[in-house]
C-alpha atoms as a PDB file:
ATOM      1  CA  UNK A   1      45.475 -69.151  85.422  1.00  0.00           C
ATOM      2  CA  UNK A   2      48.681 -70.808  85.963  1.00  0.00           C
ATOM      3  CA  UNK A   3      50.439 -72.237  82.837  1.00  0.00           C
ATOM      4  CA  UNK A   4      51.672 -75.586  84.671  1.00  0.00           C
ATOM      5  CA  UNK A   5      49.549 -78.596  83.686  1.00  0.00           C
ATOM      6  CA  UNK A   6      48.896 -81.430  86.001  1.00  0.00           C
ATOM      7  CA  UNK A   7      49.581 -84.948  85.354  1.00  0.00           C
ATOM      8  CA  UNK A   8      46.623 -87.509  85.777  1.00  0.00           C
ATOM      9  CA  UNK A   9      48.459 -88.807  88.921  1.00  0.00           C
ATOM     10  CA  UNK A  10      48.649 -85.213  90.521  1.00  0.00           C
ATOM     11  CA  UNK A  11      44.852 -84.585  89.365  1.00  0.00           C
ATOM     12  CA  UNK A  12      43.814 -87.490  91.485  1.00  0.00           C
ATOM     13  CA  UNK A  13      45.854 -86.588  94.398  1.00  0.00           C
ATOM     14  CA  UNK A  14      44.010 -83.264  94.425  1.00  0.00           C
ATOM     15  CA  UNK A  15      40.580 -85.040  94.133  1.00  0.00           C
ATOM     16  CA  UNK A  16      41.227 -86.903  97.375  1.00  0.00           C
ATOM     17  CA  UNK A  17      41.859 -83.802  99.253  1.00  0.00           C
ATOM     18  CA  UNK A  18      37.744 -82.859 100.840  1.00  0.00           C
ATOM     19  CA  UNK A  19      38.228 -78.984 100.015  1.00  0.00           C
ATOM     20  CA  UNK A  20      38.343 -79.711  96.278  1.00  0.00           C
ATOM     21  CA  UNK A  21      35.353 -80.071  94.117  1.00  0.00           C
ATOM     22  CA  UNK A  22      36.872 -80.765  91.113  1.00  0.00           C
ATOM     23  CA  UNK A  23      40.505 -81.256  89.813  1.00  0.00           C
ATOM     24  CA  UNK A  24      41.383 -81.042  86.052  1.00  0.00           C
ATOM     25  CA  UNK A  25      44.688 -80.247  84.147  1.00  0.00           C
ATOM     26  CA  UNK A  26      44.669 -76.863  84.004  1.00  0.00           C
ATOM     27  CA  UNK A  27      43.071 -75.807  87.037  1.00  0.00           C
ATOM     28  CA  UNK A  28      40.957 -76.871  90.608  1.00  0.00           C
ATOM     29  CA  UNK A  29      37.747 -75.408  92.059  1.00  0.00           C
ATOM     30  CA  UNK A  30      37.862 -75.358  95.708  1.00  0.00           C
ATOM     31  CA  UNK A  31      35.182 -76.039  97.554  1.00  0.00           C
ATOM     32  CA  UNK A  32      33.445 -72.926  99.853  1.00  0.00           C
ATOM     33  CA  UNK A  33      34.303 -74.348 102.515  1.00  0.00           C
ATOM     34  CA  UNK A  34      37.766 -73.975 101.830  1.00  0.00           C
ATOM     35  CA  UNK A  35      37.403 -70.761 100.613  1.00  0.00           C
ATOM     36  CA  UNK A  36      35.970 -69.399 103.783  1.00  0.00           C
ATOM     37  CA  UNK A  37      38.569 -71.294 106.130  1.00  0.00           C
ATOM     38  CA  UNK A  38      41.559 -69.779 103.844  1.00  0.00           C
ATOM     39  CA  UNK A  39      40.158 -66.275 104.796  1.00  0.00           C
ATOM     40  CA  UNK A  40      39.855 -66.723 108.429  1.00  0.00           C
ATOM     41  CA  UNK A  41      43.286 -68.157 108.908  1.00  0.00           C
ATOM     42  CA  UNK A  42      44.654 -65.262 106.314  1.00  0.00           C
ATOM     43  CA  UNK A  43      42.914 -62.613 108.248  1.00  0.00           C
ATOM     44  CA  UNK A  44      44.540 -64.252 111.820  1.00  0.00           C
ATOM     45  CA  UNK A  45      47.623 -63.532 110.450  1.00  0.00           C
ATOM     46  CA  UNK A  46      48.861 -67.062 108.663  1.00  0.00           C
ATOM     47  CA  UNK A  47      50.809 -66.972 104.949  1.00  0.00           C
ATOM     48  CA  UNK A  48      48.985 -68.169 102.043  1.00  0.00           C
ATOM     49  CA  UNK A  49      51.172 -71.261 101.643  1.00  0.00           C
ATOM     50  CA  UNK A  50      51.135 -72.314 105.559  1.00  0.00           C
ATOM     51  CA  UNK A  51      46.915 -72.840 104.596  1.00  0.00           C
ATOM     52  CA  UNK A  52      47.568 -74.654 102.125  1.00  0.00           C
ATOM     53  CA  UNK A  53      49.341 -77.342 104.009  1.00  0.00           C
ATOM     54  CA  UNK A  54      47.536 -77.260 106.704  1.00  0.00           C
ATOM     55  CA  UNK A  55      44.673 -78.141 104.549  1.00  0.00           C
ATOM     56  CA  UNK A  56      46.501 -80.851 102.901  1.00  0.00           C
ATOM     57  CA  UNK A  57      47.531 -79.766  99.437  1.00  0.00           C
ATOM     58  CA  UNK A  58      50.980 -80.247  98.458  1.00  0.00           C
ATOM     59  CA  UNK A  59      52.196 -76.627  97.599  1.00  0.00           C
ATOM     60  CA  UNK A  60      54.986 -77.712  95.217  1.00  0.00           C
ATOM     61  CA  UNK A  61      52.565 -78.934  93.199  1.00  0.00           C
ATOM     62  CA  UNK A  62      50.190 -76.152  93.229  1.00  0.00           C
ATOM     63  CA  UNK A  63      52.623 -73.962  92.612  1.00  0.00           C
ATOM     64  CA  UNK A  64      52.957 -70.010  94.312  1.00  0.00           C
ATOM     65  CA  UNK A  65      51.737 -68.532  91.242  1.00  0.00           C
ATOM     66  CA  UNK A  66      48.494 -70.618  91.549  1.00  0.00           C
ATOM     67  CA  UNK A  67      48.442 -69.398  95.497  1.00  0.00           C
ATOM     68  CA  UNK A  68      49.181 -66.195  94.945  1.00  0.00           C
ATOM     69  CA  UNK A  69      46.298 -66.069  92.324  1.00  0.00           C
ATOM     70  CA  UNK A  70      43.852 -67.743  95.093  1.00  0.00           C
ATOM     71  CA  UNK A  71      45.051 -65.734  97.799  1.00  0.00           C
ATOM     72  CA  UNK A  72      43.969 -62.563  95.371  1.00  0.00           C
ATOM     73  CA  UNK A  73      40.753 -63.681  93.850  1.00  0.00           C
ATOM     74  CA  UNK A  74      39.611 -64.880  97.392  1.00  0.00           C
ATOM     75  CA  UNK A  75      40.290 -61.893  99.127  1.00  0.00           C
ATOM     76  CA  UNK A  76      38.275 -60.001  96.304  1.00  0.00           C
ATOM     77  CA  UNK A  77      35.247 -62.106  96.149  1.00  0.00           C
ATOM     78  CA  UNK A  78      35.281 -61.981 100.380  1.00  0.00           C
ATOM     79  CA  UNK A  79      34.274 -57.926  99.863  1.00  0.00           C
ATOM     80  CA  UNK A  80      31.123 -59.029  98.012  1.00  0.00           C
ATOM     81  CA  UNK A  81      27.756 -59.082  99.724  1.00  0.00           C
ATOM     82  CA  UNK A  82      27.435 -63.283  98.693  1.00  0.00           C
ATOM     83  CA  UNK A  83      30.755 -63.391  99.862  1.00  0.00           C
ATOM     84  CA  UNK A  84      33.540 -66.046  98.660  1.00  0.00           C
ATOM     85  CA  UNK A  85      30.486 -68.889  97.596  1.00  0.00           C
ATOM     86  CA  UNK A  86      30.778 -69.719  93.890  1.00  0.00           C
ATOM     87  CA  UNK A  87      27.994 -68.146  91.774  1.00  0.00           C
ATOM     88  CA  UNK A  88      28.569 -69.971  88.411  1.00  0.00           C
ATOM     89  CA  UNK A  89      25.848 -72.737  89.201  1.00  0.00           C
ATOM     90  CA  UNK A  90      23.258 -69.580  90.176  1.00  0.00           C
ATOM     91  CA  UNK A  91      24.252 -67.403  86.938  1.00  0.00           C
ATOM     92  CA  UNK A  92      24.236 -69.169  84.056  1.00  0.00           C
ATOM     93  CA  UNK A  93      22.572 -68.477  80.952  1.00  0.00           C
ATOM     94  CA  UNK A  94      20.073 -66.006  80.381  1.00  0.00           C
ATOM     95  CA  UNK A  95      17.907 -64.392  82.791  1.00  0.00           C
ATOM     96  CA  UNK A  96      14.728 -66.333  83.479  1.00  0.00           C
ATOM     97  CA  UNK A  97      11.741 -64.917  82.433  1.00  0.00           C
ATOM     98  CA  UNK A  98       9.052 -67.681  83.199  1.00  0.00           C
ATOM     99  CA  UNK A  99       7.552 -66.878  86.685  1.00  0.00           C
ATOM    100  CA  UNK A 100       7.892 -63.123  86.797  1.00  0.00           C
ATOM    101  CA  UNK A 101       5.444 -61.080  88.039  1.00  0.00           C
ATOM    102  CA  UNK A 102       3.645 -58.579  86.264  1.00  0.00           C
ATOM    103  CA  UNK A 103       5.500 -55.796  88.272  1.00  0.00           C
ATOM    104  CA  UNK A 104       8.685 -57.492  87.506  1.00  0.00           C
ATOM    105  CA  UNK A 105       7.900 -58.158  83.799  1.00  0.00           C
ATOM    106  CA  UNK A 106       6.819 -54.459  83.584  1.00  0.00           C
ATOM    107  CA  UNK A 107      10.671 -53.689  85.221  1.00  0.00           C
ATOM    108  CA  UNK A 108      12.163 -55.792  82.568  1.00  0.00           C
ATOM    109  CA  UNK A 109      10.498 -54.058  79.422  1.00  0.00           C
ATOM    110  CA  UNK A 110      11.519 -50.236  81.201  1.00  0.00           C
ATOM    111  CA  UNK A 111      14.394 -51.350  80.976  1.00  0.00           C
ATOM    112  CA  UNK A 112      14.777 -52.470  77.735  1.00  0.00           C
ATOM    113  CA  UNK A 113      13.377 -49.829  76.356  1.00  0.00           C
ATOM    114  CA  UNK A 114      15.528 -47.429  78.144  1.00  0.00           C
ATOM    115  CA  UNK A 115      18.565 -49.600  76.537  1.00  0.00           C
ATOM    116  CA  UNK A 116      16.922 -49.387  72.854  1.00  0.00           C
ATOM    117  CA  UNK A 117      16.293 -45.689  73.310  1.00  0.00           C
ATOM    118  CA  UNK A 118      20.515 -45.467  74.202  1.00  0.00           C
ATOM    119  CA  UNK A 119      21.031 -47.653  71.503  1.00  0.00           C
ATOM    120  CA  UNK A 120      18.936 -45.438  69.317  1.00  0.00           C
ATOM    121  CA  UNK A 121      20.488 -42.500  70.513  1.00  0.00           C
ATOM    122  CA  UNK A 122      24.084 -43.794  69.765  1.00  0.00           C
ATOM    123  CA  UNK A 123      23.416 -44.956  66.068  1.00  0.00           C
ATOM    124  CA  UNK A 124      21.960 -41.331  65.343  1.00  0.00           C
ATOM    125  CA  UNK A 125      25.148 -40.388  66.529  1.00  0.00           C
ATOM    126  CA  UNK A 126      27.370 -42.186  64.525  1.00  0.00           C
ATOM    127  CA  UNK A 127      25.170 -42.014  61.610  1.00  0.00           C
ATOM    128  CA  UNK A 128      25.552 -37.976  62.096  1.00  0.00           C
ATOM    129  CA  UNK A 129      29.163 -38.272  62.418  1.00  0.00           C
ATOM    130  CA  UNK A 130      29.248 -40.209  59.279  1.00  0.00           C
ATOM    131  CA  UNK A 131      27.565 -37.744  56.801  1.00  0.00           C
ATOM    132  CA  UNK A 132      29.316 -34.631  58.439  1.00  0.00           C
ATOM    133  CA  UNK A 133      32.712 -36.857  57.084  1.00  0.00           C
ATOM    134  CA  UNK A 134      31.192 -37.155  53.785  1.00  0.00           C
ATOM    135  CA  UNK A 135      30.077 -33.909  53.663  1.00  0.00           C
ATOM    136  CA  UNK A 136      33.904 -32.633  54.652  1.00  0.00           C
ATOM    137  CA  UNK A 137      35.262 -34.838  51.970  1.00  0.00           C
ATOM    138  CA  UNK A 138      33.022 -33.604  49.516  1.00  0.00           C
ATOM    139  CA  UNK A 139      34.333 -30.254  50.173  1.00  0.00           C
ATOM    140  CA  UNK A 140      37.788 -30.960  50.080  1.00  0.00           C
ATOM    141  CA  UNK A 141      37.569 -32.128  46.870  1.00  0.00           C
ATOM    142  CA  UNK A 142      35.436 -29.043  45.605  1.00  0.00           C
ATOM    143  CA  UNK A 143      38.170 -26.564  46.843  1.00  0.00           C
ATOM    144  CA  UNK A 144      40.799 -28.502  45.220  1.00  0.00           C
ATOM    145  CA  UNK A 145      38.946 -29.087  42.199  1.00  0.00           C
ATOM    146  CA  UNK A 146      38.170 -25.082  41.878  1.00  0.00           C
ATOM    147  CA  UNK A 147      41.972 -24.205  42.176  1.00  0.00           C
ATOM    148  CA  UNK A 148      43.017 -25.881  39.617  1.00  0.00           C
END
């Protein structure tokens, strides 16, 4: 995220542009519209900066470190299967678990059981580790005890 703040006047210039959802100081959330447009015109060949204006955003106010950093995370999220649509609304919280089916609740509790059994597995482990420390510190101090 870009360290430049936006002023209140700059904040509702960006809210009158259509390819932003929402404007605040520290940062904007484009809409996915925009997000697919900016990836066909990148891919045809056009600089990150030139979309921007052609899309009506004053790029002295964005900033190139705030372009650069769109330009990157879009291009990432365009290799996903769901492509460059925001996910935040879809994954929020916990997983649901009203409505599953019985083969899906079934799913859910392999799984976790499979996780306690690692989780299991790990704390035997360090509990292990732990008593073969004491046990080497015990006989440290035996051996140097029986020298003397």
């Amino acid at each position: 995220m870009s360290e430049k703040k936006f002023t209140q006047e700059e904040i509702e210039e960006l809210q009158k542009n259509p390819y932003v959802r929402k404007a605040s100081e520290k940062s904007i959330t484009y809409t996915d519209e925009f997000k697919e447009y900016f990836r066909l015109e990148y891919e045809a060949g056009k600089k990150p900066v030139e979309i921007f204006r052609t899309a009506g955003f004053d790029t002295g106010v964005l900033g190139r470190s705030r372009i650069k950093s769109f330009r990157h995370g879009n291009k990432i999220k365009a290799a996903r299967p769901e492509g460059t649509r925001d996910l935040r609304a879809e994954r929020n919280g916990r997983p649901k678990t009203k409505g599953l089916t019985p083969k899906e609740q079934i799913q859910r509790l392999k799984q976790k059981v499979k996780y306690l059994e690692q989780e299991n597995m790990f704390l035997k482990k360090i509990e292990s580790a732990g008593r073969k420390a004491e046990r080497k510190q015990a006989l440290k101090k035996n051996t140097k005890s029986s020298k003397k």
